[in-house]
C-alpha atoms as a PDB file:
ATOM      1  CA  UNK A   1       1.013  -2.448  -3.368  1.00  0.00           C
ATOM      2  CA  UNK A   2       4.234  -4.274  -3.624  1.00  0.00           C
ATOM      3  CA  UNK A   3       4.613  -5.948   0.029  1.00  0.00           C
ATOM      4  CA  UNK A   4       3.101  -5.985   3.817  1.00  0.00           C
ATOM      5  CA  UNK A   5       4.211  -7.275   6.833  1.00  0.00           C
ATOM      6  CA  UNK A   6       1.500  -9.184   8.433  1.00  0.00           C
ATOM      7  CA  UNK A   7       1.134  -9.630  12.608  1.00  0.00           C
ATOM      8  CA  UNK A   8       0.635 -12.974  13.545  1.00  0.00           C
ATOM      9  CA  UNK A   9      -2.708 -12.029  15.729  1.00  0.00           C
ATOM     10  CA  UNK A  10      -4.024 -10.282  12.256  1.00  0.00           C
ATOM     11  CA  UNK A  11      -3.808 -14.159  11.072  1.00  0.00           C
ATOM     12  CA  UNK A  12      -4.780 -15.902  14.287  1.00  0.00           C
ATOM     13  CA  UNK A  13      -8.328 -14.114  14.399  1.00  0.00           C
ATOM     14  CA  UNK A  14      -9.099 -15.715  11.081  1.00  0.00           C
ATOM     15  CA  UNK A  15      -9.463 -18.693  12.793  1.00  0.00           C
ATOM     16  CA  UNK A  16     -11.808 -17.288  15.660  1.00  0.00           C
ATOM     17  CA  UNK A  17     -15.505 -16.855  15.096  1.00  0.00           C
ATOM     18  CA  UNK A  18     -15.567 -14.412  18.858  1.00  0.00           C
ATOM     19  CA  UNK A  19     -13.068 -12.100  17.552  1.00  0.00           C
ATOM     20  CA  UNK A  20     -14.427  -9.087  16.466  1.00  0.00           C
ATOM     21  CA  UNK A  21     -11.972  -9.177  12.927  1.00  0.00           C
ATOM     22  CA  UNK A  22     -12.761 -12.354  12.335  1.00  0.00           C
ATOM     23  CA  UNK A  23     -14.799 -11.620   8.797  1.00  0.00           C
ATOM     24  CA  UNK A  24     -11.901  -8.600   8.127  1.00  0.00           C
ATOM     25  CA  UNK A  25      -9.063 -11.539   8.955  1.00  0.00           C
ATOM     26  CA  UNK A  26     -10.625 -14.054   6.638  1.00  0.00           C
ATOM     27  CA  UNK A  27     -11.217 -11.449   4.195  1.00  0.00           C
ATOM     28  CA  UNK A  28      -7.937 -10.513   4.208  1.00  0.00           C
ATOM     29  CA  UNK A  29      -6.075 -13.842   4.048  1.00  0.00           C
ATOM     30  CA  UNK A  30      -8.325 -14.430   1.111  1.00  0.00           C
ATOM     31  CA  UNK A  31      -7.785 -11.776  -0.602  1.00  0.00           C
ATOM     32  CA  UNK A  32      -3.594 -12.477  -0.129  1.00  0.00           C
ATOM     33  CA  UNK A  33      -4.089 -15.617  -1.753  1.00  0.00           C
ATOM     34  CA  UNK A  34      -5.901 -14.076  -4.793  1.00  0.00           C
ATOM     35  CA  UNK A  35      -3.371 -11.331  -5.191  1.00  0.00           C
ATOM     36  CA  UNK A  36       0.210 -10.880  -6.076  1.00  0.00           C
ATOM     37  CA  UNK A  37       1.600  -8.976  -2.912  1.00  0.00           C
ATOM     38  CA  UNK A  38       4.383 -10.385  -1.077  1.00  0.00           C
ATOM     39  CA  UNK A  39       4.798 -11.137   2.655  1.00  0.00           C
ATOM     40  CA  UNK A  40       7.702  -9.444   4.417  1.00  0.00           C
ATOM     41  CA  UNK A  41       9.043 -11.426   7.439  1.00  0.00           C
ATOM     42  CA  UNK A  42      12.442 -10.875   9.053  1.00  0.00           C
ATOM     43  CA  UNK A  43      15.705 -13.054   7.232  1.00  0.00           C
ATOM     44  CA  UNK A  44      16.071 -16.848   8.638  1.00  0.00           C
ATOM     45  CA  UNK A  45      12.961 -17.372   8.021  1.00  0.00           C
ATOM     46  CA  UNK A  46      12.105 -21.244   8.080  1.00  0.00           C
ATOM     47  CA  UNK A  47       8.354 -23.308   8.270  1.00  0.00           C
ATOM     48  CA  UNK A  48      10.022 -25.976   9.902  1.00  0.00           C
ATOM     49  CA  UNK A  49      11.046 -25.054  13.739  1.00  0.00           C
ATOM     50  CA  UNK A  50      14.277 -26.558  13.398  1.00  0.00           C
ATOM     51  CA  UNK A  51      15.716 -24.352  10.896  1.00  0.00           C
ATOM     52  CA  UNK A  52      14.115 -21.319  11.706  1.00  0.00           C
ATOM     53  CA  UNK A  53      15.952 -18.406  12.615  1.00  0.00           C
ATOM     54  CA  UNK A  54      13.506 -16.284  12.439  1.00  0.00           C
ATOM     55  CA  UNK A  55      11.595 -14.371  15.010  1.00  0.00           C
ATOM     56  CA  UNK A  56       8.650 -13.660  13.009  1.00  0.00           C
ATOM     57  CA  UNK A  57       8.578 -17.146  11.561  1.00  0.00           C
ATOM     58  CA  UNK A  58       8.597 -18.239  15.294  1.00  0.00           C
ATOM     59  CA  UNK A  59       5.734 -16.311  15.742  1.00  0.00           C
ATOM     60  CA  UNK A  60       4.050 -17.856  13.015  1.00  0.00           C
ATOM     61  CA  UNK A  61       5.279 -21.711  14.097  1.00  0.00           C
ATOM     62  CA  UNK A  62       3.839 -21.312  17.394  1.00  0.00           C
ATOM     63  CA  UNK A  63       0.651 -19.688  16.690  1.00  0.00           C
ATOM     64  CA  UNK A  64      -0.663 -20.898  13.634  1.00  0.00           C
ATOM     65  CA  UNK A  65      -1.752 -24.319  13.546  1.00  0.00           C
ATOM     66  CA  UNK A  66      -1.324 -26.584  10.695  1.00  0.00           C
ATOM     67  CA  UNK A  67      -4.562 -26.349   8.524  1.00  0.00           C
ATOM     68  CA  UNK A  68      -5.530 -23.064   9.681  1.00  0.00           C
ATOM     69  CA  UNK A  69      -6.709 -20.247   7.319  1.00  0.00           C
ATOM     70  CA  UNK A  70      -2.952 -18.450   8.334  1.00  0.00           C
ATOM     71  CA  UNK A  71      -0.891 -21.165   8.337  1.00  0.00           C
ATOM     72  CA  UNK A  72      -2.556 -22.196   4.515  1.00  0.00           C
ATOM     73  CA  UNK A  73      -1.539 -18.427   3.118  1.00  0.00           C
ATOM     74  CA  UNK A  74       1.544 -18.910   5.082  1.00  0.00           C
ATOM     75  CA  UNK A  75       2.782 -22.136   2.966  1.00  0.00           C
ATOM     76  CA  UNK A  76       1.213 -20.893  -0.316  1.00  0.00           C
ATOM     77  CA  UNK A  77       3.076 -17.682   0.080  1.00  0.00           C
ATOM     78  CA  UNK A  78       6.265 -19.729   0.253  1.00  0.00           C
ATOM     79  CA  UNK A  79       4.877 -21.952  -2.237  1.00  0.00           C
ATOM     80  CA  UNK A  80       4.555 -19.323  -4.575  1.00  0.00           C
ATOM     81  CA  UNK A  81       7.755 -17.408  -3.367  1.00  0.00           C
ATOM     82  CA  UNK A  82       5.860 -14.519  -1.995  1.00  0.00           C
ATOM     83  CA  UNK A  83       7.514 -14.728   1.457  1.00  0.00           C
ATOM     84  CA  UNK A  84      10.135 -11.767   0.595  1.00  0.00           C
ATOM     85  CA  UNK A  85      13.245 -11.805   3.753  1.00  0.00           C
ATOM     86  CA  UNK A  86      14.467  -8.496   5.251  1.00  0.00           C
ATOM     87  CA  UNK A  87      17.235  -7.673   7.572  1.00  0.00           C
ATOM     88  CA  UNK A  88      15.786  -6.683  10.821  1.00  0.00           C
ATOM     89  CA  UNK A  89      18.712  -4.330  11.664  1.00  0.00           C
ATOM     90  CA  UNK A  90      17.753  -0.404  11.411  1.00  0.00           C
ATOM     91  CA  UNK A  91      19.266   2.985  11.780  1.00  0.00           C
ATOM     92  CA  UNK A  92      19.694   3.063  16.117  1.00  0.00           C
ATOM     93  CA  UNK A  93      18.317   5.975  16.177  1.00  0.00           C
ATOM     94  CA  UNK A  94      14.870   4.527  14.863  1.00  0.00           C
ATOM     95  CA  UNK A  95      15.633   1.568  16.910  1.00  0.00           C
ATOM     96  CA  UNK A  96      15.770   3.829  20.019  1.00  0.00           C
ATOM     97  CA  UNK A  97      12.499   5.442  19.291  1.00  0.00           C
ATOM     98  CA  UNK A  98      10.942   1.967  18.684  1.00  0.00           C
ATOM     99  CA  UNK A  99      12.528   0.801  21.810  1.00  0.00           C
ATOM    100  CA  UNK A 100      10.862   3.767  23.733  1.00  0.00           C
ATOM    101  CA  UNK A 101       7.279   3.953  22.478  1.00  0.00           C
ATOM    102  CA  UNK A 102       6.800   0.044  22.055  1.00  0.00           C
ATOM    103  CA  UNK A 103       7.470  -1.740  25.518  1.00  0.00           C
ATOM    104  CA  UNK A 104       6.887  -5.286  24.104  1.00  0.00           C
ATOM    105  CA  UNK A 105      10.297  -6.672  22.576  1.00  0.00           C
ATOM    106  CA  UNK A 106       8.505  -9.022  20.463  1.00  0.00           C
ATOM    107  CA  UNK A 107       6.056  -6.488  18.543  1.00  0.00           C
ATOM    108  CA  UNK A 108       9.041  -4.617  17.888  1.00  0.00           C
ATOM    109  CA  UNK A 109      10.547  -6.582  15.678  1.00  0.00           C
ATOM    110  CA  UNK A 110       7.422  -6.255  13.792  1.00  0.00           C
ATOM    111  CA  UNK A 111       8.056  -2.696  13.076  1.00  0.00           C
ATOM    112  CA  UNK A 112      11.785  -3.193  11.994  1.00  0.00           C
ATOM    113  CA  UNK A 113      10.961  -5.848   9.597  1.00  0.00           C
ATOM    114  CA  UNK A 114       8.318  -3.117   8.294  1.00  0.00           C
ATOM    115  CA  UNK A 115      10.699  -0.230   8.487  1.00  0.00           C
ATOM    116  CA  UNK A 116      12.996  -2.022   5.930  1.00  0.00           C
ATOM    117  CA  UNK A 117      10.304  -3.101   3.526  1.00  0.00           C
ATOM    118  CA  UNK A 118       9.193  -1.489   0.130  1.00  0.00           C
ATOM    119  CA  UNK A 119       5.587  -0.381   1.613  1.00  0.00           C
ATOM    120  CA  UNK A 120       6.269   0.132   4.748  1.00  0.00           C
ATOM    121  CA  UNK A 121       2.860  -1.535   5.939  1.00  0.00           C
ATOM    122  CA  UNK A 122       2.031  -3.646   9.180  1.00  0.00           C
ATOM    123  CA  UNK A 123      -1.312  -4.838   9.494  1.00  0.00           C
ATOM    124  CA  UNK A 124      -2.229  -5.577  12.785  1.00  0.00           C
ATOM    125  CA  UNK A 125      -5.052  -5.867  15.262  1.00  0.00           C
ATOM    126  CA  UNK A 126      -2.739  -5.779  18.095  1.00  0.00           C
ATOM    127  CA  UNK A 127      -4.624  -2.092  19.711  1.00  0.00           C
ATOM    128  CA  UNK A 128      -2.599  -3.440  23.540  1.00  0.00           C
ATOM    129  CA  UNK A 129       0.784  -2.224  22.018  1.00  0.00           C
ATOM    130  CA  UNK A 130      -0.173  -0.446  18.667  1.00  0.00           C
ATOM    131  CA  UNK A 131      -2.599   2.000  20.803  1.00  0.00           C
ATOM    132  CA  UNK A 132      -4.662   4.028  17.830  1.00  0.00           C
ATOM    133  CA  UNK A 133      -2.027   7.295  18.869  1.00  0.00           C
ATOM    134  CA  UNK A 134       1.124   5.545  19.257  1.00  0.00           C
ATOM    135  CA  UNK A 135      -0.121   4.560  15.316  1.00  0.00           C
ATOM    136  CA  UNK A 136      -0.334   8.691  14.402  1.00  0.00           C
ATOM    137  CA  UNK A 137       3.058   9.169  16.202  1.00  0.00           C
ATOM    138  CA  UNK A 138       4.262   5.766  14.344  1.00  0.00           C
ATOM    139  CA  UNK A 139       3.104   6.973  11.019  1.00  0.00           C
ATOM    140  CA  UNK A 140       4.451  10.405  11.642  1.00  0.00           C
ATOM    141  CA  UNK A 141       8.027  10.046  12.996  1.00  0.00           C
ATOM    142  CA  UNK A 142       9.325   6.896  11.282  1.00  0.00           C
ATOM    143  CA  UNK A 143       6.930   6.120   8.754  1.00  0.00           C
ATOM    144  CA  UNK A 144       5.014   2.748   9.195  1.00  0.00           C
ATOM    145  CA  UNK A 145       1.351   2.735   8.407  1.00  0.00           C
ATOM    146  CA  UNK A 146      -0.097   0.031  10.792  1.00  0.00           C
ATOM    147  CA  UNK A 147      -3.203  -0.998  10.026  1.00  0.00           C
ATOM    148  CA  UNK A 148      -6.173  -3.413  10.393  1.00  0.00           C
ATOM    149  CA  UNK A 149      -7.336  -5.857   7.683  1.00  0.00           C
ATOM    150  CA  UNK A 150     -10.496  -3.862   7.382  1.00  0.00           C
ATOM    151  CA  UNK A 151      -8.672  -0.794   6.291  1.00  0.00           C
ATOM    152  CA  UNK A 152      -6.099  -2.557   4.568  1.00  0.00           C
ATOM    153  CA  UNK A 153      -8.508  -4.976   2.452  1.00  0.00           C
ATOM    154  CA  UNK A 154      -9.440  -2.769   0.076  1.00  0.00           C
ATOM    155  CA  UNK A 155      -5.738  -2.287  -1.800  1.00  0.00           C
ATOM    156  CA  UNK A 156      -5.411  -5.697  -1.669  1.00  0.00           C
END
């Protein structure tokens, strides 16, 4: 595996002891650290809010707080220039499809910054907007795996 683009919630729950992928989330953020796969996040991409011009790095600023278990793989993925920028833009009519089965602007942007990387890979534990069939249809019609840490943390 060359690259993944990781949802900020799949990081976020690494952090929770309640949530139900907490073990998979820690598991997996471990395993990133240990590994040589790179991080796909969407171009103007900056840790500090100021610069940022990214909306998956704003994602990250305003969920994952400093010292956390994301926010460390975060800054050693920049650290050891692992954090690989893509162009969000995509073919419209992909963009129309993702506009149409995903109702939530901001987890689309998730799946264009996917749909332009090498793997092709989201892992997420988002199941309100990622329902397990929009995933099949997902997979089937534009080619994004989306996938939990648990079934992700074994190729890592």
């Amino acid at each position: 595996m060359i690259d993944i683009v990781i949802d900020t919630c799949t990081l976020v729950h690494a952090n929770n002891p309640d949530s139900k992928y907490f073990e998979d989330s820690v598991i997996f953020i471990e395993k990133m650290l240990k590994n040589s796969i790179n991080c796909v996040v969407d171009e103007g991409f900056s840790i500090e809010s100021s610069d940022n011009k990214s909306y998956i790095g704003l994602e990250y600023i305003k969920h994952l707080q400093p010292s956390s278990l994301g926010y460390n793989l975060i800054i050693s993925l920049i650290m050891s220039e692992r954090l690989i920028f893509v162009s969000n833009k995509i073919p419209n009519v992909h963009k129309k499809y993702i506009e149409q089965i995903i109702k939530n602007k901001k987890d689309r942007m998730f799946l264009r910054v996917s749909y332009n990387s090498s793997e092709k890979i989201l892992a997420s534990h988002d199941f309100k907007d990622y329902k397990t069939k929009k995933r099949g249809t997902i997979k089937k019609e534009i080619n994004i795996s989306i996938v939990t840490a648990s079934e992700i943390n074994y190729k890592l």
